[in-house]
C-alpha atoms as a PDB file:
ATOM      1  CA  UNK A   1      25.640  50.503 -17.096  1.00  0.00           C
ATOM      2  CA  UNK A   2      24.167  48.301 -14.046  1.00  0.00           C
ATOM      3  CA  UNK A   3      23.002  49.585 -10.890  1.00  0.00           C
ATOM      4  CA  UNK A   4      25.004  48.288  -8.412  1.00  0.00           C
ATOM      5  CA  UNK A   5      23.705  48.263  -4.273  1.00  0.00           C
ATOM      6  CA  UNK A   6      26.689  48.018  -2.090  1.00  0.00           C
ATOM      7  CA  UNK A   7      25.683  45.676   1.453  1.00  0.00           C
ATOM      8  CA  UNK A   8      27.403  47.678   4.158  1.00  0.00           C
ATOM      9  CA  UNK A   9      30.434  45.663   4.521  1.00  0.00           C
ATOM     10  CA  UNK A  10      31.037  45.827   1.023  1.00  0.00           C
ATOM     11  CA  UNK A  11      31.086  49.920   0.761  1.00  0.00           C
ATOM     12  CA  UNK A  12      32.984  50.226   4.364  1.00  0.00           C
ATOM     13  CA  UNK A  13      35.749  47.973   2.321  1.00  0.00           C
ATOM     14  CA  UNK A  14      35.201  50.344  -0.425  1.00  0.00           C
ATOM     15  CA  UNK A  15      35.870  53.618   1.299  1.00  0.00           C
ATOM     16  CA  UNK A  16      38.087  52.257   4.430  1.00  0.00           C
ATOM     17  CA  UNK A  17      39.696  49.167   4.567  1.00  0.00           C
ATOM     18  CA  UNK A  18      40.652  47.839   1.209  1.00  0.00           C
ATOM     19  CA  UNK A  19      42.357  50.266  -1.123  1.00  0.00           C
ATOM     20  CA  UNK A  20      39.551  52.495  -2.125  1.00  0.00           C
ATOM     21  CA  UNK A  21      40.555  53.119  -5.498  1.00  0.00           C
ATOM     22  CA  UNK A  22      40.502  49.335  -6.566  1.00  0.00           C
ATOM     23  CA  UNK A  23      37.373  48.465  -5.579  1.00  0.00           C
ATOM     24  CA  UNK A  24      35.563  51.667  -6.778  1.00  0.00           C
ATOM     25  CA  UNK A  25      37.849  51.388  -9.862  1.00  0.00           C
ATOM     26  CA  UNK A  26      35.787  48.195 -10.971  1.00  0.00           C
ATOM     27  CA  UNK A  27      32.469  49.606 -10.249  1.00  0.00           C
ATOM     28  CA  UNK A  28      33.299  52.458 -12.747  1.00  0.00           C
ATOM     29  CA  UNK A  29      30.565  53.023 -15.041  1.00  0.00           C
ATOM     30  CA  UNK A  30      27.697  51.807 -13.342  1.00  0.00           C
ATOM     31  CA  UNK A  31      25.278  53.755 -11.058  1.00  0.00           C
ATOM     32  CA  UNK A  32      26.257  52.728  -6.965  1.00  0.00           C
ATOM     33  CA  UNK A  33      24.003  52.650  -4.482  1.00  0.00           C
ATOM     34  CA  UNK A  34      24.164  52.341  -0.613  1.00  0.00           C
ATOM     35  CA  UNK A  35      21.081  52.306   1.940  1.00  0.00           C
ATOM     36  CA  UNK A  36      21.537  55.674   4.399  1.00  0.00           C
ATOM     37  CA  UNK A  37      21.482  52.716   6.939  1.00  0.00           C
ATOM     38  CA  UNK A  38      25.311  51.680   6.029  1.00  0.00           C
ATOM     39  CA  UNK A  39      26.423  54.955   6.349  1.00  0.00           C
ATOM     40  CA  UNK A  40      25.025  55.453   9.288  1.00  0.00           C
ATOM     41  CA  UNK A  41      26.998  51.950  10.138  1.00  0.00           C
ATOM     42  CA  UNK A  42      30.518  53.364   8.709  1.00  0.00           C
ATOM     43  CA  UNK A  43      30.004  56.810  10.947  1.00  0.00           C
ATOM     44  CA  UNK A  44      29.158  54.709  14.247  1.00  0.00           C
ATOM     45  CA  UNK A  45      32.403  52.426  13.384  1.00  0.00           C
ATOM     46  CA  UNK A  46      34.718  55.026  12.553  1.00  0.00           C
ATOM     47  CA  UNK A  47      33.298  57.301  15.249  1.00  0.00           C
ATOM     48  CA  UNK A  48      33.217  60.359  12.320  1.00  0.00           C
ATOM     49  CA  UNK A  49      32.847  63.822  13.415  1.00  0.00           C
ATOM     50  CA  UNK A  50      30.355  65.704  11.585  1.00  0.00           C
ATOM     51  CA  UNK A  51      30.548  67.732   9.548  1.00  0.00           C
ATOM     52  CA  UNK A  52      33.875  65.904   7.840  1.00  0.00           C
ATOM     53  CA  UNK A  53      35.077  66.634   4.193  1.00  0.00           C
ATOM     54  CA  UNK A  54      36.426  63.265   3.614  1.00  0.00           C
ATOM     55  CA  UNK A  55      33.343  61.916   4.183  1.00  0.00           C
ATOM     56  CA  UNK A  56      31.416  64.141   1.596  1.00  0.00           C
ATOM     57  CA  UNK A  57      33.811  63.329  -0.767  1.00  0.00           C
ATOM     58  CA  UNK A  58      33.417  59.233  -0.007  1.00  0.00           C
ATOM     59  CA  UNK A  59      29.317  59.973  -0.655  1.00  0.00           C
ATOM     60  CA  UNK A  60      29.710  62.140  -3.116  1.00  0.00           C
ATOM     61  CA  UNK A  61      29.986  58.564  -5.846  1.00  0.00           C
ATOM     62  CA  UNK A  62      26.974  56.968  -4.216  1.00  0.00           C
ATOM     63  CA  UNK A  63      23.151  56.935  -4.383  1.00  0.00           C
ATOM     64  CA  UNK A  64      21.840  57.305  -1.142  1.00  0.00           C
ATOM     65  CA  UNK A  65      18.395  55.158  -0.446  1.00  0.00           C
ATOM     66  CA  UNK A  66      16.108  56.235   2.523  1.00  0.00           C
ATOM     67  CA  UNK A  67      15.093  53.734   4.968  1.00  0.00           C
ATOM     68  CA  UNK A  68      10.960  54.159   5.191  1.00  0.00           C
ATOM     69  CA  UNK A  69       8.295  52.762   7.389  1.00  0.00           C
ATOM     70  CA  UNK A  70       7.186  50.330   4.452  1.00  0.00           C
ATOM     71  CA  UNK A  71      10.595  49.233   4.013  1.00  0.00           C
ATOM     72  CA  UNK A  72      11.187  48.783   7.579  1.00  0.00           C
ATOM     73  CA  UNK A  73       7.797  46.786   7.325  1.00  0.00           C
ATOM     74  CA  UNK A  74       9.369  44.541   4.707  1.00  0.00           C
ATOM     75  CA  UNK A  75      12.520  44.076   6.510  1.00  0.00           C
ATOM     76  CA  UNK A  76      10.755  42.720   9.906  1.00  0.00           C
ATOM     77  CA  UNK A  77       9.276  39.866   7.692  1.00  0.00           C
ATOM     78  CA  UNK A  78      12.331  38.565   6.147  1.00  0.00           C
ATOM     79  CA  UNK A  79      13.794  37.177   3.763  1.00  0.00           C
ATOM     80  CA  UNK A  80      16.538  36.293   6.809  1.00  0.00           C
ATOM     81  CA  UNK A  81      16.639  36.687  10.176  1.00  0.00           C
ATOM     82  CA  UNK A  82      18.627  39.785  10.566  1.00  0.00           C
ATOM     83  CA  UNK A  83      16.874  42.815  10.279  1.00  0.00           C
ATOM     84  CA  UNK A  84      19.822  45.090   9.230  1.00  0.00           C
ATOM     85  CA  UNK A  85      20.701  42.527   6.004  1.00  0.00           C
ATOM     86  CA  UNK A  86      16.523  42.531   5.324  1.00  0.00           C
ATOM     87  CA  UNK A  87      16.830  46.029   5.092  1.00  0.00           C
ATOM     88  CA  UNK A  88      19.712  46.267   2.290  1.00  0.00           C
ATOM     89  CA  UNK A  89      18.050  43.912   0.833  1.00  0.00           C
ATOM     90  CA  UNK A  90      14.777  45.668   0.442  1.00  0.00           C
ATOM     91  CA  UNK A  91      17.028  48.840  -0.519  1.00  0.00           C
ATOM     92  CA  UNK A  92      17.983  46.933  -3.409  1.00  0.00           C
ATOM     93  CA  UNK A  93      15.055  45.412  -4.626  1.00  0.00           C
ATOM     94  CA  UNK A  94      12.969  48.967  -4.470  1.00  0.00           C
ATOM     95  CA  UNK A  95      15.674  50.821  -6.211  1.00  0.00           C
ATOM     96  CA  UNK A  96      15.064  48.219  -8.853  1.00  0.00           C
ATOM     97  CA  UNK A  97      19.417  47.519  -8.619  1.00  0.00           C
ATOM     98  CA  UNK A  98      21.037  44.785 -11.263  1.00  0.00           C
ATOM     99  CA  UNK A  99      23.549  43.584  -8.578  1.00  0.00           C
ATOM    100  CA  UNK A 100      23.705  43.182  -4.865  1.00  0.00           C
ATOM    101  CA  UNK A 101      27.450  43.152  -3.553  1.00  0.00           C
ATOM    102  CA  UNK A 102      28.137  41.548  -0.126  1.00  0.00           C
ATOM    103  CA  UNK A 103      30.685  39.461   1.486  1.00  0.00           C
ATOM    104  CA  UNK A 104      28.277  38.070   3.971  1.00  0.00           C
ATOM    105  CA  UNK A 105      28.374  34.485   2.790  1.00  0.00           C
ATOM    106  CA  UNK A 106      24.544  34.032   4.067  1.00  0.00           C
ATOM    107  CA  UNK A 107      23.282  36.433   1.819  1.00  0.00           C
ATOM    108  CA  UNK A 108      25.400  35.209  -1.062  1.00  0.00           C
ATOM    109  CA  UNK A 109      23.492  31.752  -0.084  1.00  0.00           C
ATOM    110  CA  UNK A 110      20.314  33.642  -1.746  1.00  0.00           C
ATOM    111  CA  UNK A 111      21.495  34.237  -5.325  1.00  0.00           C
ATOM    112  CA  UNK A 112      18.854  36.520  -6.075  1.00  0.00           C
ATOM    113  CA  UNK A 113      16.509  38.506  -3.930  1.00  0.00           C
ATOM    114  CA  UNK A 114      13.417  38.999  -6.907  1.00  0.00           C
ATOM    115  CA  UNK A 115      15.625  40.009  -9.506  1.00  0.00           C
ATOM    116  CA  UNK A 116      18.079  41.191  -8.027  1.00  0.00           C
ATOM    117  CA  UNK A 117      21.332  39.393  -8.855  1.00  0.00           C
ATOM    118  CA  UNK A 118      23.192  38.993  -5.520  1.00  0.00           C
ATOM    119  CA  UNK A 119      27.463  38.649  -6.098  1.00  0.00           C
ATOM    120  CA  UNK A 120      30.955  39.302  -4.152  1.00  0.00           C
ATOM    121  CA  UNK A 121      32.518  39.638  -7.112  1.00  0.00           C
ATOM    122  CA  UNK A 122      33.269  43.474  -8.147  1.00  0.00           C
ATOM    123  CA  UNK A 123      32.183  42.697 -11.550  1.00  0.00           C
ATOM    124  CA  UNK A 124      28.756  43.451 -12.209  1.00  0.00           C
ATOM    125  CA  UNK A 125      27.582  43.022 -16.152  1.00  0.00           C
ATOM    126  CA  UNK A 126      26.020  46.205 -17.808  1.00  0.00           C
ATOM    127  CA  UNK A 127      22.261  45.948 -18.220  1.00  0.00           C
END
């Protein structure tokens, strides 16, 4: 079982645009994780009305990381120069995660952010 950190764009694919099921289907068996900054991203998107069922249910199969001063502290100093990708990042790393899935091709440029193992495929490998 890995523990896998969803980037934003990956878990709004996972719970709204591509077929839920498939993507969250392959993850099965590991521990997910999502910064509360992406869901704060997917409710601003989709414009969701509090309090909203659906969207319990969509949480319900995630780990939700806070976003703290320190973190934010980390985030401002890189390893990129958007703030919002330093932060998942960061998420990741401090959660001590296996796998970092994204479909931002700049972050895929990394490979690894300390050992975290950064991926688009939906395939992680149990640690």
């Amino acid at each position: 079982m890995a523990k896998v950190f969803l980037d934003t764009n990956y878990f709004i694919d996972a719970v709204a645009r591509k077929p839920e099921k498939q993507i969250l289907d392959s993850l099965k068996g590991n521990i997910l994780f999502i910064s509360i900054l992406s869901l704060h991203i997917y409710c601003y998107i989709y414009k969701i009305k509090i309090p909203s069922t659906i969207l319990l249910s969509q949480v319900e199969r995630f780990q939700l990381l806070d976003v703290s001063r320190d973190l934010a502290d980390k985030a401002l100093l890189g390893p990129t120069n958007d703030f919002e990708d330093n932060v998942q990042l960061h998420s990741a790393a401090e959660a001590d995660c296996n796998i970092f899935l994204t479909n931002d091709k700049k972050i895929n440029e990394l490979k690894f952010f300390g050992k975290v193992k950064i991926d688009s495929a939906p395939t992680p490998v149990s640690s």
